[in-house]
Protein backbone atom coordinates (compact mmCIF):
# COMPACT_ATOMS: atom_id res chain seq x y z
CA UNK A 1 13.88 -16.85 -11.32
CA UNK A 2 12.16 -17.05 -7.53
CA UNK A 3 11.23 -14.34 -6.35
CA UNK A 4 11.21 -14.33 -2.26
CA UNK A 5 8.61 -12.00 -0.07
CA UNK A 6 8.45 -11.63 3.63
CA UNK A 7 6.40 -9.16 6.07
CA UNK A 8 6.25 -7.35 9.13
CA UNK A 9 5.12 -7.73 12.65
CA UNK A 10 3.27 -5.67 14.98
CA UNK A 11 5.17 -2.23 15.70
CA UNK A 12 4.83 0.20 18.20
CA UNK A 13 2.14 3.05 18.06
CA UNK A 14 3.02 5.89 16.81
CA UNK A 15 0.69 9.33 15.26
CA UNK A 16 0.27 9.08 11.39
CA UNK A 17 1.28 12.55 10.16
CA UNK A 18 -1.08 14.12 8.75
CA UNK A 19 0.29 16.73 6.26
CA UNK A 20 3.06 16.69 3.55
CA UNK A 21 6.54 17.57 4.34
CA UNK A 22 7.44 20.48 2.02
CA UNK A 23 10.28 18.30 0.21
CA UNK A 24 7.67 16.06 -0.55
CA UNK A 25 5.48 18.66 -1.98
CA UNK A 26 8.71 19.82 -4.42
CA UNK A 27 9.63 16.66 -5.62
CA UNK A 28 6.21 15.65 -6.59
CA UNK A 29 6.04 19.05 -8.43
CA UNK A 30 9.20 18.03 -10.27
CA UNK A 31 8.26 14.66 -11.53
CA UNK A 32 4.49 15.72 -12.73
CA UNK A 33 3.74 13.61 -15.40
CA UNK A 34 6.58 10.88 -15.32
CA UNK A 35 4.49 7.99 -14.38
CA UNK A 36 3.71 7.71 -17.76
CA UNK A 37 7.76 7.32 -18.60
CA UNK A 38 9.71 3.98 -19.32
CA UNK A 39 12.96 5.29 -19.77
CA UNK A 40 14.38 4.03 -16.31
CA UNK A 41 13.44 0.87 -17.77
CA UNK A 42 14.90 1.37 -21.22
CA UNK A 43 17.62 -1.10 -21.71
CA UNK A 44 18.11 -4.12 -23.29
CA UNK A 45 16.75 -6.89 -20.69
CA UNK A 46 20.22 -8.28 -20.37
CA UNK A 47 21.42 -4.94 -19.08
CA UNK A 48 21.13 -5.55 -15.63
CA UNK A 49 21.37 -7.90 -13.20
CA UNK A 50 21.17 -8.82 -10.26
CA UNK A 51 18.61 -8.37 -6.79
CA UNK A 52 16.04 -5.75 -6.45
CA UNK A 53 15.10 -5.32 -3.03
CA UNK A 54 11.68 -3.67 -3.09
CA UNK A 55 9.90 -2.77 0.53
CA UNK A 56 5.89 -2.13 -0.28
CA UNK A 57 2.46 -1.47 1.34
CA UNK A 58 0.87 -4.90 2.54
CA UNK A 59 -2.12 -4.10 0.10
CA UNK A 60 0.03 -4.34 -3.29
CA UNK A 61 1.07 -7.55 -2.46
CA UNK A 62 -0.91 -9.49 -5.12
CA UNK A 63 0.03 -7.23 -7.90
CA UNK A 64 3.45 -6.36 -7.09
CA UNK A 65 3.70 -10.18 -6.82
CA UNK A 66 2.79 -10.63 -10.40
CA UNK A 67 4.57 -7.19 -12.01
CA UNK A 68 7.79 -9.02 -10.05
CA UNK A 69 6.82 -12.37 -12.15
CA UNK A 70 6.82 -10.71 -15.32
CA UNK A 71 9.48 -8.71 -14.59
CA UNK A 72 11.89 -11.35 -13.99
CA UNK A 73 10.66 -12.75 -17.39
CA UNK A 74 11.35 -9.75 -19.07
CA UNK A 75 14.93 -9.57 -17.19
CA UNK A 76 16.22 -12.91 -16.58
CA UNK A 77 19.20 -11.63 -14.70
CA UNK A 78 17.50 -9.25 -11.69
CA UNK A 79 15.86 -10.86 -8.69
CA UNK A 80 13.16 -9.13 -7.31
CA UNK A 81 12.43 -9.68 -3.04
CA UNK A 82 9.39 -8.14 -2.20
CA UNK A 83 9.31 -7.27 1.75
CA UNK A 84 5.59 -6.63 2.75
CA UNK A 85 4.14 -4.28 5.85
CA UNK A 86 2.57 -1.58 7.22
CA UNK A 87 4.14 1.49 5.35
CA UNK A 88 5.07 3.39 8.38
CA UNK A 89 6.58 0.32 9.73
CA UNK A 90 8.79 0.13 6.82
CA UNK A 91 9.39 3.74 6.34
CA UNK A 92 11.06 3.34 9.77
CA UNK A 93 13.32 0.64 8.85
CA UNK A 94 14.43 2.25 5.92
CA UNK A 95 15.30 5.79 7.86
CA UNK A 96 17.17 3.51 10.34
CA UNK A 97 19.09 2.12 7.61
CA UNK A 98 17.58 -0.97 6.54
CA UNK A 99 18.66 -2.62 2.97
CA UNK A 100 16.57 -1.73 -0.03
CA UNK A 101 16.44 -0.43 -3.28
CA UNK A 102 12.97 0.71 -3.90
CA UNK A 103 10.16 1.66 -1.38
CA UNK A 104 6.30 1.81 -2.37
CA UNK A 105 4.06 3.36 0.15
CA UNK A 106 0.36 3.90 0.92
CA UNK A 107 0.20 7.46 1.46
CA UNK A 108 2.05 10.74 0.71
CA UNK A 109 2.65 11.08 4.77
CA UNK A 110 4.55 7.80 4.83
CA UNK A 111 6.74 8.77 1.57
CA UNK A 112 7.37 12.10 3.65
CA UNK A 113 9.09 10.55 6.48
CA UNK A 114 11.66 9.46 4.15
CA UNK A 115 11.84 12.29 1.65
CA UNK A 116 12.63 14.53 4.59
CA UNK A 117 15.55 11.70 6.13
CA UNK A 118 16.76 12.25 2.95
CA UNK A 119 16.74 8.29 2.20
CA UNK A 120 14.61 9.15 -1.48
CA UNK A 121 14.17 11.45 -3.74
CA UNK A 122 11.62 12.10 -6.47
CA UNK A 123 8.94 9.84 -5.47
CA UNK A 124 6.32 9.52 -8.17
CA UNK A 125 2.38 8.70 -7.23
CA UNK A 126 1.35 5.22 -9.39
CA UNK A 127 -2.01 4.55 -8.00
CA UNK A 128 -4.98 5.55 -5.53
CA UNK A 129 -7.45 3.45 -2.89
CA UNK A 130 -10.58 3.94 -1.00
CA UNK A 131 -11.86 2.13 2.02
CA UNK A 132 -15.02 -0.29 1.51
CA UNK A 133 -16.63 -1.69 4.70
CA UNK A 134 -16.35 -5.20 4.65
CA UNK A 135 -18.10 -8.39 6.40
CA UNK A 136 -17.79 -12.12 6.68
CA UNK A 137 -19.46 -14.02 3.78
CA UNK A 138 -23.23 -14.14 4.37
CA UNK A 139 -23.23 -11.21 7.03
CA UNK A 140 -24.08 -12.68 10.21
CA UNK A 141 -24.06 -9.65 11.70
CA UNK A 142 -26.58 -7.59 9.73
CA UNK A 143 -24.34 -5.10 9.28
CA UNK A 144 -26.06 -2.08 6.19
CA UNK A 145 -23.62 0.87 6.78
CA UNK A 146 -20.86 2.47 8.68
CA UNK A 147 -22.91 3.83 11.88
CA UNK A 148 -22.99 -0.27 12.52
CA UNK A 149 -19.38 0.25 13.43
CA UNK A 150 -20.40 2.35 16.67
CA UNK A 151 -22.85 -1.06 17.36
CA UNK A 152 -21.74 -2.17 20.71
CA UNK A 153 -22.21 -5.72 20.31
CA UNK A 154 -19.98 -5.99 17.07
CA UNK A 155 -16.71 -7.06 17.08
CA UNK A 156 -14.87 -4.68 14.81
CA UNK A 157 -11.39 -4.51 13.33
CA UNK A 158 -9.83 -1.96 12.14
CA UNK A 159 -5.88 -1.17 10.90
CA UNK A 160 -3.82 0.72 13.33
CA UNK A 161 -3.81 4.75 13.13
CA UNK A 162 -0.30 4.83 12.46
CA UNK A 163 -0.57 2.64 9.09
CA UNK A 164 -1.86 4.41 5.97
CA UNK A 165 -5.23 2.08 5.92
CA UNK A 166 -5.78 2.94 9.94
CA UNK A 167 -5.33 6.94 9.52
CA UNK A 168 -7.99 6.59 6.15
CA UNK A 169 -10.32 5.12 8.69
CA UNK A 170 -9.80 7.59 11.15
CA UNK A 171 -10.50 10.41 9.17
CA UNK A 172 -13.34 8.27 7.22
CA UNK A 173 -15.00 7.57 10.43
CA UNK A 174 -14.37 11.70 11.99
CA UNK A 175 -15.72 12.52 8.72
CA UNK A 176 -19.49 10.67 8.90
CA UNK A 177 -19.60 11.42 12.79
CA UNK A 178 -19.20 7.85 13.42
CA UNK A 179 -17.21 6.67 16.86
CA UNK A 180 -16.00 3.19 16.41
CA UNK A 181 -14.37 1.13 19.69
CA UNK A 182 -12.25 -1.42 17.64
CA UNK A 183 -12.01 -4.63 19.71
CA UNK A 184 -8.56 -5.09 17.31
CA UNK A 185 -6.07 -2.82 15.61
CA UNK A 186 -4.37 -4.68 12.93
CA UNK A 187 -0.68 -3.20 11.53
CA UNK A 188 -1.51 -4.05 8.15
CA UNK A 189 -4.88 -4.61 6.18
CA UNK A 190 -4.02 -8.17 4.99
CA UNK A 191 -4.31 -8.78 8.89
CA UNK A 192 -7.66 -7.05 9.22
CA UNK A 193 -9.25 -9.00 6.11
CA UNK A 194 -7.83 -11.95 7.29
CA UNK A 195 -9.87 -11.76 10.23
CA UNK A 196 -12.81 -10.65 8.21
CA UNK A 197 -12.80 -13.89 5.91
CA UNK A 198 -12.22 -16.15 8.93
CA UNK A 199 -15.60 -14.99 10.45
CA UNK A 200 -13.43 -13.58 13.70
CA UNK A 201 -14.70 -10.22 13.25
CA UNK A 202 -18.07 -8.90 12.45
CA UNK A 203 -16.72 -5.60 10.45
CA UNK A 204 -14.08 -3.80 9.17
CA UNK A 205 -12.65 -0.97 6.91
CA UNK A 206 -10.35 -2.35 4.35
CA UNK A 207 -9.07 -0.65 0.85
CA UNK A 208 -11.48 -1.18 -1.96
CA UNK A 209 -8.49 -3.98 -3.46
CA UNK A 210 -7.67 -6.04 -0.62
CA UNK A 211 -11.86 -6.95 -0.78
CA UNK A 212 -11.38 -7.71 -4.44
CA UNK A 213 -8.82 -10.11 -3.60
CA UNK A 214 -10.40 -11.95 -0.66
CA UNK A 215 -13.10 -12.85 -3.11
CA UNK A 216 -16.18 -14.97 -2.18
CA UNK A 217 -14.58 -14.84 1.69
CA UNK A 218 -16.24 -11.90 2.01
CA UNK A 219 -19.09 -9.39 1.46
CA UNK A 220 -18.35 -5.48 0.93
CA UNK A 221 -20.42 -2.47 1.74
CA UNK A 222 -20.11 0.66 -0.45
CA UNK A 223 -19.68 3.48 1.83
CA UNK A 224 -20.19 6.80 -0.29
CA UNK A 225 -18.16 8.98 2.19
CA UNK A 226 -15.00 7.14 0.94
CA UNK A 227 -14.51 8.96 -2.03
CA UNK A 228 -13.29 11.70 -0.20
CA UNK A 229 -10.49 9.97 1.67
CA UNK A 230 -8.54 8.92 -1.38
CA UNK A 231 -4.99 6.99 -0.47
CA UNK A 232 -2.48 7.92 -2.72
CA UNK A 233 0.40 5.55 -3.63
CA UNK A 234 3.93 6.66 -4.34
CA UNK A 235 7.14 4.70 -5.10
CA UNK A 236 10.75 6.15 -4.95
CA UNK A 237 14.33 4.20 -5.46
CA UNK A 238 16.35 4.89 -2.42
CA UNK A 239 19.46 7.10 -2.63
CA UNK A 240 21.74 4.60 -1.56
CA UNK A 241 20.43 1.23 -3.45
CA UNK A 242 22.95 -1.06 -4.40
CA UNK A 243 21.81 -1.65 -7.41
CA UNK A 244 20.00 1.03 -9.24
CA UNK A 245 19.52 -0.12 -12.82
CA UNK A 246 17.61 -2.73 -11.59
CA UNK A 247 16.17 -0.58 -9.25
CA UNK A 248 15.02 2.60 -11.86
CA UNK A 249 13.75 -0.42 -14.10
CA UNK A 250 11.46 -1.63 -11.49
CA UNK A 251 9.83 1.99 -10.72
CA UNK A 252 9.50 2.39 -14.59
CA UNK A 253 7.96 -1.12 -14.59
CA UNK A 254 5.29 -0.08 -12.14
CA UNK A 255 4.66 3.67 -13.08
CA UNK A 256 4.57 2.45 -16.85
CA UNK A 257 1.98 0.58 -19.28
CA UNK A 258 2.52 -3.09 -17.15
CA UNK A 259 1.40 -1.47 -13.81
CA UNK A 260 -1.31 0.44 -14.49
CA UNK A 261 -2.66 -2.25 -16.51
CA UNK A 262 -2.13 -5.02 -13.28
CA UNK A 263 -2.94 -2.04 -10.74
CA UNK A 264 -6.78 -1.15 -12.73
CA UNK A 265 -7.68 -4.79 -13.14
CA UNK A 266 -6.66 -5.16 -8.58
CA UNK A 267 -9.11 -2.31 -8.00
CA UNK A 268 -6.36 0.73 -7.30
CA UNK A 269 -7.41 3.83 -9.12
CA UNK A 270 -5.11 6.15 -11.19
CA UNK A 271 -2.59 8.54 -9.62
């Protein structure tokens, strides 16, 4: 059955928060261990129908795009719409009441916003990122490590603080003693390594993944100080989805065997 996607424009500034909201912290504590779990996802494939309304970080677009394809294989009756962006862009829609069913984030501080408006519950982590530094095929630029980002003459990109990609660089970039003067700030990292493949940009800190999928476009740059700035991924059906069969399915679908398998082989690391 199609399957129809869509994703955000630029939105307006705002902090990243920084630390978890104490509801957060308890419902993580109370679903320890149930990524592993299918039963959500336990009935018959006729046994529900339907659309699945999913909102999701802008870097699990190409595997959420084929976990939807084999979902609606495996149910013939649910729809899944995949609606793309900058998690803290979305996590503002859905607090102002926006339609969805499920909502995948980027970071624990973007699932918090909405734990705490009370719009989910029990979000479970499904998958982790790191930032690479990234360049234009070939490397015009010369670029060898992440002090090049404080290069004057570069033209550098970077997401915008108040995404989940943007606040990894920030604290990436506080944490080697590096200060960067992005010429752009992007509100998702598709942007940013859009620019990077289209030779607009000589640099930029994307998640580990989203250089996997650009492919030959581009050329990445390990940066060891990564590791410890670790983006973890959580995924929670809203309180008030229309449909939650579908919706429960879909989480078990990501958290179980099918989406680890499709997450490893995109480059995410485990929960």
């Amino acid at each position: 059955m199609a399957r129809s996607t869509s994703s955000h424009g630029r939105a307006a500034v705002r902090p990243a928060p920084t630390l978890l909201g104490a509801s957060l912290l308890v419902a993580l504590a109370g679903c320890a261990g149930s990524g592993a779990a299918e039963a959500p996802g336990s009935a018959e494939p006729d046994a529900i129908t339907g659309t699945v309304t999913v909102f999701a970080a802008a870097s699990l677009t190409g595997t959420f795009d084929s976990l939807a394809t084999e979902f609606e294989s495996e149910h013939p009756g649910v729809r899944v719409v995949l609606d793309y962006g900058g998690s803290s862009g979305l996590a503002a829609q859905l607090v102002e009441g926006a339609p969805a069913d499920v909502f995948a984030s980027a970071n624990e501080a973007t699932m918090t916003t909405v734990v705490d408006a009370g719009v989910v519950a029990d979000p479970q982590p499904f998958a982790t990122n790191v930032l690479q530094l990234v360049v234009p095929a070939g490397n015009p630029a010369g670029v060898t490590g992440l002090a090049d980002l404080a290069r004057p003459e570069l033209v550098v990109a970077l997401c915008d603080p108040a995404v989940p990609c943007g606040a990894a660089a920030s604290s990436l970039l506080e944490l080697a003693g590096v200060v960067a003067v992005p010429d752009t700030l992007e509100q998702d990292v598709k942007a940013v390594v859009t620019k990077v493949a289209l030779g607009e940009v000589d640099a930029a800190l994307v998640y580990t993944t989203d250089t996997i999928a650009a492919g030959d476009a581009v050329e990445a740059i390990p940066v060891p100080e990564a590791d410890a700035v670790v983006n973890r991924y959580l995924i929670a059906r809203l309180v008030d989805s229309a449909n939650a069969p579908a919706a429960d399915a879909w989480v078990a679908w990501v958290t179980g065997t099918h989406g680890r398998d499709a997450l490893r082989r995109a480059g995410f690391g485990a929960p």
